[in-house]
PDB file of N, CA and C in Angstrom:
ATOM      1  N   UNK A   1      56.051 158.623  47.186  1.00  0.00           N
ATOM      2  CA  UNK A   1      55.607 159.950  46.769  1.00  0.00           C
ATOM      3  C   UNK A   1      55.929 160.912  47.898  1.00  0.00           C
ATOM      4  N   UNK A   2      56.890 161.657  47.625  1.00  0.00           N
ATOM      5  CA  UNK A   2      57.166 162.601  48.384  1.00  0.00           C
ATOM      6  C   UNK A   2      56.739 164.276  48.402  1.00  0.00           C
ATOM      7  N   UNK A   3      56.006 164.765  49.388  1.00  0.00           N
ATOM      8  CA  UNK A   3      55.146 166.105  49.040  1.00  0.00           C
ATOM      9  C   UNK A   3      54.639 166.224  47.779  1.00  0.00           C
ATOM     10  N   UNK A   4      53.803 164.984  47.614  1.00  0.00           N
ATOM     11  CA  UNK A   4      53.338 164.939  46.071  1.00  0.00           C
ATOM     12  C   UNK A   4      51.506 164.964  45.996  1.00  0.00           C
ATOM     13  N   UNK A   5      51.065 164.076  46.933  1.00  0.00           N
ATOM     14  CA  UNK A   5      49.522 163.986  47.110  1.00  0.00           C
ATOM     15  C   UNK A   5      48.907 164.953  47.301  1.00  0.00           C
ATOM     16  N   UNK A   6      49.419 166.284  48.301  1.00  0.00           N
ATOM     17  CA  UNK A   6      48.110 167.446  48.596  1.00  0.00           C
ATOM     18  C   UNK A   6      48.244 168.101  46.835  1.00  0.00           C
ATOM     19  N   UNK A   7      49.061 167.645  45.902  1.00  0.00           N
ATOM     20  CA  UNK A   7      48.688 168.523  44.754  1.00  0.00           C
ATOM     21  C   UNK A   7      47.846 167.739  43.524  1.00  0.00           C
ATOM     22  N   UNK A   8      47.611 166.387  44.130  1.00  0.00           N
ATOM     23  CA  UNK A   8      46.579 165.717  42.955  1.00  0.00           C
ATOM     24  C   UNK A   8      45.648 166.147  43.186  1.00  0.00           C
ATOM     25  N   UNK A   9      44.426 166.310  42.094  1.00  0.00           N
ATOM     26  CA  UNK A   9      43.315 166.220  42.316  1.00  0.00           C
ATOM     27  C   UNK A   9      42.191 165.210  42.861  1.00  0.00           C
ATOM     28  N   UNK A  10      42.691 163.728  42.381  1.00  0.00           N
ATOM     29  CA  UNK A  10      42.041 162.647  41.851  1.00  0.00           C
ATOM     30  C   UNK A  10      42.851 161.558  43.323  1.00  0.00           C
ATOM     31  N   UNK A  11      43.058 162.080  44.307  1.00  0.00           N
ATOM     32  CA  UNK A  11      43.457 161.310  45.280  1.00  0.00           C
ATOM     33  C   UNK A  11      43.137 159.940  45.436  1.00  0.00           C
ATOM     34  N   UNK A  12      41.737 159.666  45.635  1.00  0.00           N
ATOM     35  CA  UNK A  12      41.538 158.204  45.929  1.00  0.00           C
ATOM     36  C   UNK A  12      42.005 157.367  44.159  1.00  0.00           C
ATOM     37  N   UNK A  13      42.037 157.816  43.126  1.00  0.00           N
ATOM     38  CA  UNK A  13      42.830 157.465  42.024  1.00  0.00           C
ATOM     39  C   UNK A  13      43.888 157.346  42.013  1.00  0.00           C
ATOM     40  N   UNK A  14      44.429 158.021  42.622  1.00  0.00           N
ATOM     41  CA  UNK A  14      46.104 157.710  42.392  1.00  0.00           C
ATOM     42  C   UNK A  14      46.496 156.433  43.631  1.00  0.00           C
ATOM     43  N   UNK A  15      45.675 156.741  44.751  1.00  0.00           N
ATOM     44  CA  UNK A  15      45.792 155.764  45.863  1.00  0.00           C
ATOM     45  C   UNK A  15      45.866 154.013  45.274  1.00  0.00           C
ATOM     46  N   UNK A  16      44.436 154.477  44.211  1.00  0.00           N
ATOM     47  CA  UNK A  16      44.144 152.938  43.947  1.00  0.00           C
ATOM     48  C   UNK A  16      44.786 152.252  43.028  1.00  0.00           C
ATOM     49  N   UNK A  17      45.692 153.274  41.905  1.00  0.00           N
ATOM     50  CA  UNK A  17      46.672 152.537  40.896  1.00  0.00           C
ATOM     51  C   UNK A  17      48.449 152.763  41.779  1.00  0.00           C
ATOM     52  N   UNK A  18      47.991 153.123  43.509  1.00  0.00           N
ATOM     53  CA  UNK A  18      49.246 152.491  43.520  1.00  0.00           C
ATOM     54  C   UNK A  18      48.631 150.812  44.209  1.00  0.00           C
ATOM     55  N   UNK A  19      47.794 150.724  44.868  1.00  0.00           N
ATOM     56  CA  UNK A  19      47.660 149.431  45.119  1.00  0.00           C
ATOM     57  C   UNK A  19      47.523 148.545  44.363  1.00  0.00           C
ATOM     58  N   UNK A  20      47.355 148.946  43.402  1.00  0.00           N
ATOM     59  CA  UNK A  20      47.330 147.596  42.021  1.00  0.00           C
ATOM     60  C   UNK A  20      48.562 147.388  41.930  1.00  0.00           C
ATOM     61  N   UNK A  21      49.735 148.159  41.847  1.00  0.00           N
ATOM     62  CA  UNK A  21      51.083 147.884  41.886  1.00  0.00           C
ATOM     63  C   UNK A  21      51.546 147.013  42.904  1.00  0.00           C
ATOM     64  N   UNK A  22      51.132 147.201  43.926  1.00  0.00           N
ATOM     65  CA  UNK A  22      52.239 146.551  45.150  1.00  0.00           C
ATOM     66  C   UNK A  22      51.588 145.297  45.122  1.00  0.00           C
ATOM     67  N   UNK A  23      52.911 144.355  45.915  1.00  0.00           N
ATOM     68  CA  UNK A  23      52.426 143.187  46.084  1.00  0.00           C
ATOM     69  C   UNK A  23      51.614 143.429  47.252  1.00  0.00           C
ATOM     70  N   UNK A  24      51.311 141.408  47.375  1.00  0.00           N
ATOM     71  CA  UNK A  24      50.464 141.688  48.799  1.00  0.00           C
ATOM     72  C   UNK A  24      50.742 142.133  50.124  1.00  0.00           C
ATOM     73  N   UNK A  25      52.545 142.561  50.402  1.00  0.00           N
ATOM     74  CA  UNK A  25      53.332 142.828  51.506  1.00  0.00           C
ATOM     75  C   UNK A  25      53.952 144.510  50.987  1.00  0.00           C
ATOM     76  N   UNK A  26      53.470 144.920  50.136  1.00  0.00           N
ATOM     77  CA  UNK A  26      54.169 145.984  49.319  1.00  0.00           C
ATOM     78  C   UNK A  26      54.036 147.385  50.233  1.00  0.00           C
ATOM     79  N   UNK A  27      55.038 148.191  49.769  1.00  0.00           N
ATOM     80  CA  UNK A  27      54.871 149.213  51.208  1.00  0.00           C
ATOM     81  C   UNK A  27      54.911 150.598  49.778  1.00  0.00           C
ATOM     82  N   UNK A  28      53.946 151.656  49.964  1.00  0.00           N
ATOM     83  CA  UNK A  28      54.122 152.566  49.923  1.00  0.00           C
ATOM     84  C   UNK A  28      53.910 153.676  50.415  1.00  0.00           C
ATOM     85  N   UNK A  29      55.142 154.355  50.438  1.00  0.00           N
ATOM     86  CA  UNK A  29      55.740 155.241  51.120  1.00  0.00           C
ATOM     87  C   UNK A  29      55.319 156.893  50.513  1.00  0.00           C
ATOM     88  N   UNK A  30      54.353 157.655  51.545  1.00  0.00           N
ATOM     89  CA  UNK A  30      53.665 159.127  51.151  1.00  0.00           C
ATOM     90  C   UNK A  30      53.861 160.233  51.997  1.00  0.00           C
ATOM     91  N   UNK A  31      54.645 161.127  51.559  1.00  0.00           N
ATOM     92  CA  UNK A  31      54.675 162.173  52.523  1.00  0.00           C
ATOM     93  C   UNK A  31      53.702 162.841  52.293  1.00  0.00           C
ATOM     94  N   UNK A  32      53.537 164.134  53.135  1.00  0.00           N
ATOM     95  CA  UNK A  32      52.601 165.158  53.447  1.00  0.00           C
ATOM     96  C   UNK A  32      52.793 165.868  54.449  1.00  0.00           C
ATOM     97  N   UNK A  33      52.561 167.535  54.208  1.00  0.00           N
ATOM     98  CA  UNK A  33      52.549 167.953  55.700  1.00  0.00           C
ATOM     99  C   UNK A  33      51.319 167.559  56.589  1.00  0.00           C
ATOM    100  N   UNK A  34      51.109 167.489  57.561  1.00  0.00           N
ATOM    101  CA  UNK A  34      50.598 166.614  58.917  1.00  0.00           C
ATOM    102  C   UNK A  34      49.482 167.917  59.015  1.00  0.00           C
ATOM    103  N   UNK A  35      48.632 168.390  58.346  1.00  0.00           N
ATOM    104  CA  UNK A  35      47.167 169.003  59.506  1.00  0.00           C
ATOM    105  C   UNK A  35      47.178 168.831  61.079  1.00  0.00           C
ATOM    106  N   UNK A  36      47.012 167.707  61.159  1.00  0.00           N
ATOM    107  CA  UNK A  36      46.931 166.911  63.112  1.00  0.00           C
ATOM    108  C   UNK A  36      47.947 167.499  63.551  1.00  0.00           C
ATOM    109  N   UNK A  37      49.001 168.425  63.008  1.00  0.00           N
ATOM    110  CA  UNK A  37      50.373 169.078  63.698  1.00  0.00           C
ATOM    111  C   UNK A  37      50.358 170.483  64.176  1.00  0.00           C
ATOM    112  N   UNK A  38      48.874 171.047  63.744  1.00  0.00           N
ATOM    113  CA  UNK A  38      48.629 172.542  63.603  1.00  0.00           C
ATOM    114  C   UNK A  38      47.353 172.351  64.729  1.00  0.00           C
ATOM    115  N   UNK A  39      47.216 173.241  65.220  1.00  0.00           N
ATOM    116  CA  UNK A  39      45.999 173.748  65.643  1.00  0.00           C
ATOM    117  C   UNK A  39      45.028 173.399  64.968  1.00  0.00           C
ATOM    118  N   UNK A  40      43.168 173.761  65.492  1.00  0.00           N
ATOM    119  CA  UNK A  40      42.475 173.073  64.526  1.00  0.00           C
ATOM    120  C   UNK A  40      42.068 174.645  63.992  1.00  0.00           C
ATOM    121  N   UNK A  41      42.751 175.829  64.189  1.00  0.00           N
ATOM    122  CA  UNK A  41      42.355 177.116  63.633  1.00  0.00           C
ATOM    123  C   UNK A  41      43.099 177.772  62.738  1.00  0.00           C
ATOM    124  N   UNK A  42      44.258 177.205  62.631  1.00  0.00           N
ATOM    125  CA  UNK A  42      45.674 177.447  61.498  1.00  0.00           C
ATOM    126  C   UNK A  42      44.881 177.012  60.341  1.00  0.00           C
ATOM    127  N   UNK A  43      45.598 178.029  59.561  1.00  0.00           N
ATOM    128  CA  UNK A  43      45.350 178.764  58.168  1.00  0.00           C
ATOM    129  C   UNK A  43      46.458 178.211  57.443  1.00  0.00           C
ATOM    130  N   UNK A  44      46.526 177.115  56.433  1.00  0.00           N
ATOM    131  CA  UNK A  44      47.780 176.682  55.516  1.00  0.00           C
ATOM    132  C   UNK A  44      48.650 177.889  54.805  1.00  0.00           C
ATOM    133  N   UNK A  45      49.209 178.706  54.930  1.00  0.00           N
ATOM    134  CA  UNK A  45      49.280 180.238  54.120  1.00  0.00           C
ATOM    135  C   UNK A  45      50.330 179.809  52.526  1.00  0.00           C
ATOM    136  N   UNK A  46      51.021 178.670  52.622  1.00  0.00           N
ATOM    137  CA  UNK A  46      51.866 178.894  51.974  1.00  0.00           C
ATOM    138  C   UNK A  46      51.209 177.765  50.708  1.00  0.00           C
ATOM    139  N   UNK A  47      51.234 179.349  49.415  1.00  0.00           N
ATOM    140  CA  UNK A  47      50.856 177.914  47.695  1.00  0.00           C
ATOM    141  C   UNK A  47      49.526 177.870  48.186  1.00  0.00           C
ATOM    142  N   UNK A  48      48.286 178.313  48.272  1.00  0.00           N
ATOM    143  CA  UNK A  48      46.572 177.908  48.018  1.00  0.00           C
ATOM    144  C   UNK A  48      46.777 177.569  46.989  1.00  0.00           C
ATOM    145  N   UNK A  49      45.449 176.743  46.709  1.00  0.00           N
ATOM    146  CA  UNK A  49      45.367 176.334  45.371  1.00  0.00           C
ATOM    147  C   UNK A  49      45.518 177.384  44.331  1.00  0.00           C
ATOM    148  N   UNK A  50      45.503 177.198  43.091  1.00  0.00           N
ATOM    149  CA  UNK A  50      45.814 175.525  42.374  1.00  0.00           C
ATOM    150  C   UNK A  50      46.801 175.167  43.042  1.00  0.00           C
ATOM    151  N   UNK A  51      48.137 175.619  43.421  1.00  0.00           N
ATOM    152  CA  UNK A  51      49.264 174.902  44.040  1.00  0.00           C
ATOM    153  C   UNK A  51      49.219 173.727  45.022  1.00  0.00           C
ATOM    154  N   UNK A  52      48.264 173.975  46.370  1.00  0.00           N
ATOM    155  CA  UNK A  52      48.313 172.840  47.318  1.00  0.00           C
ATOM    156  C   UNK A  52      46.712 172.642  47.133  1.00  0.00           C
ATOM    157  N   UNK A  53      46.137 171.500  46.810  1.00  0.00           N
ATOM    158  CA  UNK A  53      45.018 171.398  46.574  1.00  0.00           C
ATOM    159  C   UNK A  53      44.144 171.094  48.182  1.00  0.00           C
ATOM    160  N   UNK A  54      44.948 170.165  49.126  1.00  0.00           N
ATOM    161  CA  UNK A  54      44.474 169.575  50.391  1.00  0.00           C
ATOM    162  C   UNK A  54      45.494 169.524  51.084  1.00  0.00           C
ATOM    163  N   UNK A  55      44.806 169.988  52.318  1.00  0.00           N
ATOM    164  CA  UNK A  55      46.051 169.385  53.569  1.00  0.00           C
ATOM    165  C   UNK A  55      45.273 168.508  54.448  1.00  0.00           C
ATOM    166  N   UNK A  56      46.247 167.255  54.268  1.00  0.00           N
ATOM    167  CA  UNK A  56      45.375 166.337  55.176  1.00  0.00           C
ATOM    168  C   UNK A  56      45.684 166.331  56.176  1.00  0.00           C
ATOM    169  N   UNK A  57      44.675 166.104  57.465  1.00  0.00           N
ATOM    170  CA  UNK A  57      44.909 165.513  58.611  1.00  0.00           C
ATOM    171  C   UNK A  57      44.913 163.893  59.075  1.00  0.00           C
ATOM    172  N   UNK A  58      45.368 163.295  59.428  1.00  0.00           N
ATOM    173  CA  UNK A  58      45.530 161.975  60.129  1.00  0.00           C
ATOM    174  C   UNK A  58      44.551 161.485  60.032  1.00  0.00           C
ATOM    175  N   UNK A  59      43.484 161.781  60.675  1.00  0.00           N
ATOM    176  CA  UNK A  59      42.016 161.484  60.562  1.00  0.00           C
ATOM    177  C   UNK A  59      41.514 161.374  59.058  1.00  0.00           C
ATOM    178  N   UNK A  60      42.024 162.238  58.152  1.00  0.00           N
ATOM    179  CA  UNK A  60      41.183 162.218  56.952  1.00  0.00           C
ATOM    180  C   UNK A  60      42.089 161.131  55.862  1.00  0.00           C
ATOM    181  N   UNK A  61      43.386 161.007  55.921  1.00  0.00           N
ATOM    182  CA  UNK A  61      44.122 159.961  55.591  1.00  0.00           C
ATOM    183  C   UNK A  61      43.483 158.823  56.350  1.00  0.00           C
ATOM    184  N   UNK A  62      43.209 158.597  57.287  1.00  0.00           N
ATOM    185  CA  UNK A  62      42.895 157.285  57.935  1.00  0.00           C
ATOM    186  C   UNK A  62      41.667 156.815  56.421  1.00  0.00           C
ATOM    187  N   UNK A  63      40.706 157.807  56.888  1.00  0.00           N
ATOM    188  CA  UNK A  63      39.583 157.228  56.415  1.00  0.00           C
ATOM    189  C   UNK A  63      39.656 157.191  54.509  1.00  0.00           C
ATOM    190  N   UNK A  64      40.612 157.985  53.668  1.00  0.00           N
ATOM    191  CA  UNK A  64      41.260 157.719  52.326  1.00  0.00           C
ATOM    192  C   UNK A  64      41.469 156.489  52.525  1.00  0.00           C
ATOM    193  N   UNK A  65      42.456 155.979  53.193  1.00  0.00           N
ATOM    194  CA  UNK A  65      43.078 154.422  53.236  1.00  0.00           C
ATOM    195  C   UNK A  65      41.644 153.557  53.851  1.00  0.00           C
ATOM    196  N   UNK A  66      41.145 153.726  54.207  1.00  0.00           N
ATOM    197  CA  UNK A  66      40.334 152.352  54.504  1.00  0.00           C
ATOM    198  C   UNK A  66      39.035 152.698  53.366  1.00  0.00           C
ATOM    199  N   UNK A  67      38.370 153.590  53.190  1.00  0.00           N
ATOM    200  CA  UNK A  67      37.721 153.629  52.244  1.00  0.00           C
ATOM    201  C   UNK A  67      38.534 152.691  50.686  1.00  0.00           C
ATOM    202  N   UNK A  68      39.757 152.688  50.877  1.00  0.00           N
ATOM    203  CA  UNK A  68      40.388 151.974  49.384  1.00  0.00           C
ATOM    204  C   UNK A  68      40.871 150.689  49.582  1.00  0.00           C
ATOM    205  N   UNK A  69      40.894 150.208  50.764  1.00  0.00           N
ATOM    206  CA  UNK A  69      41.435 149.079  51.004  1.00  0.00           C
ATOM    207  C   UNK A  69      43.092 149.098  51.499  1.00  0.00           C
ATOM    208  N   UNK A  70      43.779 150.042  52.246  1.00  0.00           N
ATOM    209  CA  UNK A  70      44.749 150.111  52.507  1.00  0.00           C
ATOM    210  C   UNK A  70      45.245 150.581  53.871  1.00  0.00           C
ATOM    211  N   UNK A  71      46.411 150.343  54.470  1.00  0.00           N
ATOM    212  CA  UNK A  71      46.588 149.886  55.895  1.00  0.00           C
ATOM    213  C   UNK A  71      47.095 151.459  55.627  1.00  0.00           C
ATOM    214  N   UNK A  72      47.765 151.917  56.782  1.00  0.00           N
ATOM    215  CA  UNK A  72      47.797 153.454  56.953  1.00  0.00           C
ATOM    216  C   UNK A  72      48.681 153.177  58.588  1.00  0.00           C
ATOM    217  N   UNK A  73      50.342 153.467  58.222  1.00  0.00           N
ATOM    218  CA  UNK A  73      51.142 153.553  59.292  1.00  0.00           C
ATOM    219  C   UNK A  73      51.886 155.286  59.287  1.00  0.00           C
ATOM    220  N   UNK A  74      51.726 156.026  60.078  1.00  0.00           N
ATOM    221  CA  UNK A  74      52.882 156.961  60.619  1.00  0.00           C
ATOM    222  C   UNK A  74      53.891 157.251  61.305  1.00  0.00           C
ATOM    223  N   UNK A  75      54.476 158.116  60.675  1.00  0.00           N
ATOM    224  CA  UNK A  75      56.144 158.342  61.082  1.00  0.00           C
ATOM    225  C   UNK A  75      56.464 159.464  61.172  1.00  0.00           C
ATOM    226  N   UNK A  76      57.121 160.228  62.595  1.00  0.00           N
ATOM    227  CA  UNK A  76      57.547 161.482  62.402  1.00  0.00           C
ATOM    228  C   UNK A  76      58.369 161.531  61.925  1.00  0.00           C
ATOM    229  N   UNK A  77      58.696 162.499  60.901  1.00  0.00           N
ATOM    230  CA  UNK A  77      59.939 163.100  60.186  1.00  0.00           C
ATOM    231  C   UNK A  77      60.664 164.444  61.195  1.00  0.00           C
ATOM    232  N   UNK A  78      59.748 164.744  62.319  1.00  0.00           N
ATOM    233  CA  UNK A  78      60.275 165.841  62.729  1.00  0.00           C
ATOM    234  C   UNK A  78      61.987 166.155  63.237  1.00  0.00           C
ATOM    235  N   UNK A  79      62.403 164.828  63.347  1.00  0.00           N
ATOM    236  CA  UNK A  79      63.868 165.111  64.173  1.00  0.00           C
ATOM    237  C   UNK A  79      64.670 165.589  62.728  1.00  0.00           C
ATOM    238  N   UNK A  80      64.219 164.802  61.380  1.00  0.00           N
ATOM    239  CA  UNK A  80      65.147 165.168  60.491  1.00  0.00           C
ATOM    240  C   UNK A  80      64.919 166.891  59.644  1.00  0.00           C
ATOM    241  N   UNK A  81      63.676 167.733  60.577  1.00  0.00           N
ATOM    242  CA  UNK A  81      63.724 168.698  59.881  1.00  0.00           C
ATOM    243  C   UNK A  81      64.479 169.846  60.016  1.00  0.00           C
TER     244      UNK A  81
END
């Protein structure tokens, strides 16, 4: 899912029918822009809702994934932007 999650509503839902999918080694792969990349006083300006529903930070993805049962690795994309 690529820049697809800050526009669900039903996040920990969609989280949990992808883990029913994967096997037990199964990798899925979620972009997002990075909160933890901004200041903690930056203002998201671009698309408010309805358009961008959440911007997560690192911290708040951590705790999505373990609240559901799922491991939680990051990767900068920054060199390819």
């Amino acid at each position: 899912m690529t820049e697809v999650i800050e526009h669900i509503n039903q996040v920990d839902g969609i989280l949990c029918a992808i883990r029913k999918l994967l096997s037990d080694d199964g990798v899925a792969l979620i972009t997002t822009p990075n909160k933890s990349s901004y200041s903690s006083t930056a203002y998201w300006r671009t698309e408010n809702p309805p358009v961008h529903l959440y911007w997560f930070s690192e911290t708040t993805v951590r705790r999505i994934a373990q609240r559901i049962g799922l491991e939680v690795r990051f990767f900068d994309f920054t060199e390819f932007n």
